[in-house]
Protein backbone atom coordinates (compact mmCIF):
# COMPACT_ATOMS: atom_id res chain seq x y z
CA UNK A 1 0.00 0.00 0.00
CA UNK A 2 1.18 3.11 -0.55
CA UNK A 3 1.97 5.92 1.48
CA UNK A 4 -0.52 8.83 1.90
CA UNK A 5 0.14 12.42 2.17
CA UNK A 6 -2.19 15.02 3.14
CA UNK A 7 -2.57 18.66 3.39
CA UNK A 8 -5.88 21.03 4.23
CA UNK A 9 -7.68 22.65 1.67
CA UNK A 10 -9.20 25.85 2.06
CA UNK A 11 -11.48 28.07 -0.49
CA UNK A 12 -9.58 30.97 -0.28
CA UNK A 13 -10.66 34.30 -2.54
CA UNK A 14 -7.75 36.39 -3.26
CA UNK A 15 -8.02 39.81 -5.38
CA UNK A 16 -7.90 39.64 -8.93
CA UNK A 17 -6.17 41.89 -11.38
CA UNK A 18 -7.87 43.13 -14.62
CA UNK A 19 -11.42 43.75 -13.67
CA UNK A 20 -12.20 46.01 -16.28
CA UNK A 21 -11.00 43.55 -19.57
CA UNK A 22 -12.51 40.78 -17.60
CA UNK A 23 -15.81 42.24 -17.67
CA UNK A 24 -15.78 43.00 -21.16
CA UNK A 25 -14.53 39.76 -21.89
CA UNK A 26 -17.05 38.28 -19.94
CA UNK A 27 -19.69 40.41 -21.43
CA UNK A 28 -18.64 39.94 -25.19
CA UNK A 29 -19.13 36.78 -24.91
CA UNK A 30 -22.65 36.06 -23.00
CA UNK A 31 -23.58 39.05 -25.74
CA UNK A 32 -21.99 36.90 -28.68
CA UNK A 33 -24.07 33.53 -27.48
CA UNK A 34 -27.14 35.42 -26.18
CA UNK A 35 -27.32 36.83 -30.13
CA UNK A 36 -26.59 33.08 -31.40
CA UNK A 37 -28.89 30.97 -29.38
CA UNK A 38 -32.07 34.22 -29.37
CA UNK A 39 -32.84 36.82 -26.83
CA UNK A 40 -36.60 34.59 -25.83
CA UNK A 41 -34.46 31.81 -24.65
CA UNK A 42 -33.16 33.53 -21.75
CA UNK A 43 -35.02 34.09 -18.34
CA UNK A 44 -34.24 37.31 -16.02
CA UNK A 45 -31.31 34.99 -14.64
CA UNK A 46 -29.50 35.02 -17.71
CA UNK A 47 -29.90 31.23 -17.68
CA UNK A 48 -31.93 29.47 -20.57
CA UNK A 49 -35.60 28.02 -19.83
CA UNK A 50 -34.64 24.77 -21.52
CA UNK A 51 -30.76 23.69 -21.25
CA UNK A 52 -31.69 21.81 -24.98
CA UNK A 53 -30.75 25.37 -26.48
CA UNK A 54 -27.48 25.50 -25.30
CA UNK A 55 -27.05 22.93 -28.06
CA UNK A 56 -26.12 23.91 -31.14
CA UNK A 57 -28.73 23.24 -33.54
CA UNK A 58 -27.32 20.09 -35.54
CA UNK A 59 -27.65 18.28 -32.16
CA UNK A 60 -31.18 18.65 -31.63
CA UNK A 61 -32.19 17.56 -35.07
CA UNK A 62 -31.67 14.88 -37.76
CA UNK A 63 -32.27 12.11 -35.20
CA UNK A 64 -29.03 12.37 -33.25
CA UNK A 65 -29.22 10.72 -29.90
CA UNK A 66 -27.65 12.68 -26.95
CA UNK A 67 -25.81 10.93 -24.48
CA UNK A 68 -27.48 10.26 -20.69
CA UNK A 69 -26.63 11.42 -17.65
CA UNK A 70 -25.65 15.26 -19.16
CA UNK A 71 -25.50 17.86 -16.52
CA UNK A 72 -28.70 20.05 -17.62
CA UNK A 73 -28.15 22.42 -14.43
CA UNK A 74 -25.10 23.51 -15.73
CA UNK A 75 -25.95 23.54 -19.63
CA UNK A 76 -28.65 26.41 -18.20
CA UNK A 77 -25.13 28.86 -18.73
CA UNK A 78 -25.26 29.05 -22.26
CA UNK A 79 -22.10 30.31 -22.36
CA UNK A 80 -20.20 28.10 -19.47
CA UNK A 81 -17.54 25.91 -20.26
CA UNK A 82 -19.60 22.91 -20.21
CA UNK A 83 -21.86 23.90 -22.58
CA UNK A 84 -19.13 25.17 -25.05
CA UNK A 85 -17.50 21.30 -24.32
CA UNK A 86 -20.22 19.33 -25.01
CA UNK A 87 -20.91 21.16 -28.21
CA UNK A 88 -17.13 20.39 -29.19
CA UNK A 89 -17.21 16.94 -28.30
CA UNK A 90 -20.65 15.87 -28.77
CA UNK A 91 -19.76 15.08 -32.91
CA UNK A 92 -16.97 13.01 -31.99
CA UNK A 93 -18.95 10.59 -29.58
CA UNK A 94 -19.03 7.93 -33.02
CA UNK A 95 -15.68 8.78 -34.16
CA UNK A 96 -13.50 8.55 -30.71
CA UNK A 97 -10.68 6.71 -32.96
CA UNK A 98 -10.22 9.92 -34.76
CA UNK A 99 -10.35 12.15 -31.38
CA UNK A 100 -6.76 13.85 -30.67
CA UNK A 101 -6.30 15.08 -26.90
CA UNK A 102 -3.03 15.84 -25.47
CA UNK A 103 -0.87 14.05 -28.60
CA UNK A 104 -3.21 10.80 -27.66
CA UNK A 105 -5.52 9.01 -30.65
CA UNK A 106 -7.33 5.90 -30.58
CA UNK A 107 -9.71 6.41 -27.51
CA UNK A 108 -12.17 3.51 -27.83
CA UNK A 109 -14.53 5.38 -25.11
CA UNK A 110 -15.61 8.70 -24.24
CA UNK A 111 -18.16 9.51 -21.35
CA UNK A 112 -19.65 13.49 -20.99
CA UNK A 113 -19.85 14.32 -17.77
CA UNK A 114 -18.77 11.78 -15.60
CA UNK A 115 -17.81 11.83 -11.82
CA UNK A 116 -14.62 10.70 -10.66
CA UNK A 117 -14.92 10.35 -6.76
CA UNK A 118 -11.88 11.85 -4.54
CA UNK A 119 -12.38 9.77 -1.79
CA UNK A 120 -13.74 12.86 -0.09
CA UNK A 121 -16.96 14.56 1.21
CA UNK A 122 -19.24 15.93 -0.60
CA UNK A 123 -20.48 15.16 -3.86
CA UNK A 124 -18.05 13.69 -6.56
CA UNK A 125 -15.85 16.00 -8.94
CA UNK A 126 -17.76 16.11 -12.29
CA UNK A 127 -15.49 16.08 -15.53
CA UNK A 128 -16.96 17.18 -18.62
CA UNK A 129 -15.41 14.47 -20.66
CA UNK A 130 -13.41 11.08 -19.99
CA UNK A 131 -11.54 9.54 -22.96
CA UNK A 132 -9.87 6.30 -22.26
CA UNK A 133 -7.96 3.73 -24.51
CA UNK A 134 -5.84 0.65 -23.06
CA UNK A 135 -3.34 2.38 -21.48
CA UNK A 136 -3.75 5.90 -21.02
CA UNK A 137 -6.57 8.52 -20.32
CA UNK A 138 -7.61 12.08 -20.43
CA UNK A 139 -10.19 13.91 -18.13
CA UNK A 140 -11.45 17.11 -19.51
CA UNK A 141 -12.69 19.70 -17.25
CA UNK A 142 -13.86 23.25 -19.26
CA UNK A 143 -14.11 26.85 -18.05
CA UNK A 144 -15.94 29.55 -19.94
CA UNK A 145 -15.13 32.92 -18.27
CA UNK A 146 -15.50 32.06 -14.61
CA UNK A 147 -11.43 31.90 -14.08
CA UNK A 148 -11.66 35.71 -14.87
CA UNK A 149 -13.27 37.26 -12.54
CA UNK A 150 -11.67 39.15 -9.21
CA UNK A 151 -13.50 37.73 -5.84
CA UNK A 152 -15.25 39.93 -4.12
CA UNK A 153 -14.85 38.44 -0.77
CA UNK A 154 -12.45 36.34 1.18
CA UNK A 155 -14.57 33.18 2.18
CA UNK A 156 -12.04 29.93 3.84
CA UNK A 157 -13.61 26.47 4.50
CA UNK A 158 -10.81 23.77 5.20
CA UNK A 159 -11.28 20.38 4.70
CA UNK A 160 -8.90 17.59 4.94
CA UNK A 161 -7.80 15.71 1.53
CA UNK A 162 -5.85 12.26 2.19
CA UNK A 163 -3.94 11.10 -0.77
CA UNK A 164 -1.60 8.64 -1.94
CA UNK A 165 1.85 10.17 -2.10
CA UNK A 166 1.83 9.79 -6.13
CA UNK A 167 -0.55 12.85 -5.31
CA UNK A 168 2.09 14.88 -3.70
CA UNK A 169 2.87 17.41 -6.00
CA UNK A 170 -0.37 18.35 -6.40
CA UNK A 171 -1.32 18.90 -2.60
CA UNK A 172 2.33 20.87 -2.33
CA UNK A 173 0.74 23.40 -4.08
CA UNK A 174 -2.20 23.28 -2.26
CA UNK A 175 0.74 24.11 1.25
CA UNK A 176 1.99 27.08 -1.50
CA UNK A 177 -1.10 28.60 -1.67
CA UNK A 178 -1.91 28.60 1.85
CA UNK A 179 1.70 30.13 2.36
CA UNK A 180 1.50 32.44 -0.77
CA UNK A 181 -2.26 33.77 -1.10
CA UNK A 182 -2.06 35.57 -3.96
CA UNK A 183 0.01 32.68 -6.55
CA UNK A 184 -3.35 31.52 -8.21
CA UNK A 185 -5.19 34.42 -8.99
CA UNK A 186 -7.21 32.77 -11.61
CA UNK A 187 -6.75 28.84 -11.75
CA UNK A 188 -9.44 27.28 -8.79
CA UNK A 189 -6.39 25.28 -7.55
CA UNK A 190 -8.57 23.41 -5.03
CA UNK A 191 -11.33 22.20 -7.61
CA UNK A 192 -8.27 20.84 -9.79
CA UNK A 193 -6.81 18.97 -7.24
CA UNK A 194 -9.86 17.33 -6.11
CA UNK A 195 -9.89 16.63 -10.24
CA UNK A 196 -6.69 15.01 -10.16
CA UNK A 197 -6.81 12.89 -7.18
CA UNK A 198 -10.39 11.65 -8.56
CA UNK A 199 -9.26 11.10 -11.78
CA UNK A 200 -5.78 9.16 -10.31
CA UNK A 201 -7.93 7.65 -8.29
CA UNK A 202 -10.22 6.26 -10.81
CA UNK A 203 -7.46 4.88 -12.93
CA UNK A 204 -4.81 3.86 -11.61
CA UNK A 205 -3.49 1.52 -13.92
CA UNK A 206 -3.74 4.27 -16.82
CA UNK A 207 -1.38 6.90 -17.12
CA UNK A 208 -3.48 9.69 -16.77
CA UNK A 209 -3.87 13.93 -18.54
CA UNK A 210 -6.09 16.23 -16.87
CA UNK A 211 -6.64 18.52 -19.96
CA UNK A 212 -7.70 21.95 -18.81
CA UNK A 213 -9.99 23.79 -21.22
CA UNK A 214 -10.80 27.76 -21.56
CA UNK A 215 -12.10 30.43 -23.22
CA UNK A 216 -10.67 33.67 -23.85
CA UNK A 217 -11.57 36.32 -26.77
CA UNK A 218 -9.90 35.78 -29.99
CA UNK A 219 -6.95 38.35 -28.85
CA UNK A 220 -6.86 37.03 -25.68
CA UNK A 221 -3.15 37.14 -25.70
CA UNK A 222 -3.61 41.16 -25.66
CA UNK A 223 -5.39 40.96 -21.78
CA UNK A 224 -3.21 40.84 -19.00
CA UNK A 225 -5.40 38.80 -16.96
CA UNK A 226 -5.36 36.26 -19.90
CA UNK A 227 -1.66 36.10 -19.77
CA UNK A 228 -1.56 35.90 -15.94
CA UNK A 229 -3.95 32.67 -16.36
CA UNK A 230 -1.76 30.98 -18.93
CA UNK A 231 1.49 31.67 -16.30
CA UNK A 232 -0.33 30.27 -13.50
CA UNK A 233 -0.98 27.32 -15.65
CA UNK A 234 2.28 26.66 -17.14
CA UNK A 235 3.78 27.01 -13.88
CA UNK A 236 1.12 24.23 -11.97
CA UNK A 237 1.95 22.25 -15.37
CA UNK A 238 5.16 22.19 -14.27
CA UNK A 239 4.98 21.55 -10.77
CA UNK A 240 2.83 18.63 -11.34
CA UNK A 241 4.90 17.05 -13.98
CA UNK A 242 5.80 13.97 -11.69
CA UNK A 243 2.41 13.24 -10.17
CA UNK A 244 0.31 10.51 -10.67
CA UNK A 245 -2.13 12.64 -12.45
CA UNK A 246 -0.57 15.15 -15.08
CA UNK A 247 -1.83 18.71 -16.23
CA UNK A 248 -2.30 20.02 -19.73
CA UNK A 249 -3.68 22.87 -20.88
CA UNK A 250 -5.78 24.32 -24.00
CA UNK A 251 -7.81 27.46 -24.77
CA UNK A 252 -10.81 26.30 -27.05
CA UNK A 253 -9.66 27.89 -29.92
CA UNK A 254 -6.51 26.22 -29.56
CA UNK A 255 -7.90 22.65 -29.68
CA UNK A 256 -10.33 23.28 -32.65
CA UNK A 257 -7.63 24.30 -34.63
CA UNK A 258 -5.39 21.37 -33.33
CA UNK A 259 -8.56 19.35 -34.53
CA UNK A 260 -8.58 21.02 -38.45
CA UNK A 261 -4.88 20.12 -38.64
CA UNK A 262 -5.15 16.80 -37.62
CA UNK A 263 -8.73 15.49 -39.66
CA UNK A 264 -9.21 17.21 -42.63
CA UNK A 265 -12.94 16.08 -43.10
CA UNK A 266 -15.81 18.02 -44.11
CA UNK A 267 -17.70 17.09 -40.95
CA UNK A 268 -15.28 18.54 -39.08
CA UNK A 269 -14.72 22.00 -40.79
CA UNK A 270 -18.77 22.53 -40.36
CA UNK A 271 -18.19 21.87 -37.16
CA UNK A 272 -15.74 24.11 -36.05
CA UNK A 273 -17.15 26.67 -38.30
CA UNK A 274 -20.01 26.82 -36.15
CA UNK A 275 -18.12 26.77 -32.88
CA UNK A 276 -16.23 29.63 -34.05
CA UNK A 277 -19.32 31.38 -35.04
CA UNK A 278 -20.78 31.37 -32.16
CA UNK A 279 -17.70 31.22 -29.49
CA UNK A 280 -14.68 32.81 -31.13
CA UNK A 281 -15.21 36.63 -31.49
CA UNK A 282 -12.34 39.20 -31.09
CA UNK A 283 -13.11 40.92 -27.78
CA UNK A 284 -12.37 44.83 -26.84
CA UNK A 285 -8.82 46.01 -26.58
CA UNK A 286 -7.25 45.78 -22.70
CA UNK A 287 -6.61 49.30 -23.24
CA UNK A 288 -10.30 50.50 -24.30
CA UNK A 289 -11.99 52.34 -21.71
CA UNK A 290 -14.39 50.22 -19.63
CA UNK A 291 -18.28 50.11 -20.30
């Protein structure tokens, strides 16, 4: 048996930088799906009446059959990473031989939204796609713009988290963070840990990805707070590299066109065409004034 390490958790808000590009980010891109999907839709929530129209439209007609167990709370954000992950994935539930994630192909399974328990309280981590093949697999967890906003309050609830010391790296962090508030600004450290050891957990026999998803505007690269996100990521990516459970990360953009230059079907092109359509727009300059 191995040995187990552990380390408390605590959901700890620190302040964000770039509140004003995050907004419009933010904004530009409920706007941009709000204007794709139809204003009558939408309830005063900003959450859709029926999570179905979250879907884009090929998915609701022509017969296709949509997988069980979907999260439909969470489809309700239109504009949420897990919406903007099922509609990427969804047309390559009958082709998961074709799927490339993380420099893997050949995944003879894929399950949207799946729980991975952590072996804590509480209810289960929830992935929004699992792709396995015979030796190796690669949990997908999306974000749309939630990783961009600044808390607006400091809130701390602590928790224990046992793990088995091929978890290690991951819970070292977790003693950085608690030592260095203000290191992840932007990555949710705590729900990605609780994703790892799940996901470790789960399969341990496989080597295992945790493939971190996002969206930014199609300038991204422009916002500080963008950039900020991608150095906290490269650097957990790095601290993580010898863990049982490895990170990877992608913006959405970035994996469709990973996609076009690996299948060069028709099916395909349509497909990101219409993701782009709706998800990819060029959001306001970092320097415009704020709205």
């Amino acid at each position: 048996m191995q040995p187990r390490v552990g380390t408390e958790v605590g959901e700890e808000a620190t302040e964000g930088s770039g509140g004003h590009a995050s907004n419009r980010l933010t904004v530009a891109l409920r706007t941009a799906v709000r204007r794709s999907v139809g204003d009558a839709a939408f309830g005063p929530d900003g959450r859709l009446h029926d999570w179905r129209r979250a879907l884009m439209p090929t998915y609701t007609t022509n017969g296709f059959v949509l997988p069980d167990g979907l999260d439909h709370a969470r489809l309700r954000r239109a504009e949420g990473g897990s919406a903007v992950a099922l509609n990427s994935f969804l047309p390559w539930l009958p082709r998961s031989q074709l799927l490339c994630l993380c420099s893997l192909k050949g995944f003879h399974e894929l399950r949207l939204h799946a729980r991975c328990p952590a072996g804590m309280r509480g209810t289960p981590p929830r992935l929004d796609l699992i792709a396995w093949r015979k030796a190796e697999v690669v949990a997908v967890t999306a974000k749309g713009t939630d990783y961009l906003k600044a808390p607006d309050s400091k809130r701390a609830r602590s928790a224990r988290i046992e793990a088995a010391a091929v978890f290690a790296p991951w819970l070292l962090q977790l003693d950085r963070l608690r030592d260095e508030p203000g290191v992840f600004r932007h990555v949710d450290l705590h729900a990605l840990v609780k994703l790892a050891i799940g996901v470790g957990s789960t399969f341990p026999q496989h080597k295992a990805t945790l493939l971190y998803l996002f969206w930014e505007g199609d300038d991204g690269a422009t916002h500080d707070v963008c950039r900020r996100h991608r150095q906290e990521l490269e650097a957990l990516c790095e601290a993580v590299t010898e863990s049982g459970v490895r990170l990877h990360f992608l913006s959405f953009a970035e994996l469709w066109q990973g996609w076009l230059d690996e299948v060069k079907d028709a099916w395909l092109r349509d497909a990101v065409k219409a993701l782009r359509r709706r998800y990819g727009l060029a959001a306001a300059p970092s320097n415009a004034p704020p709205s």
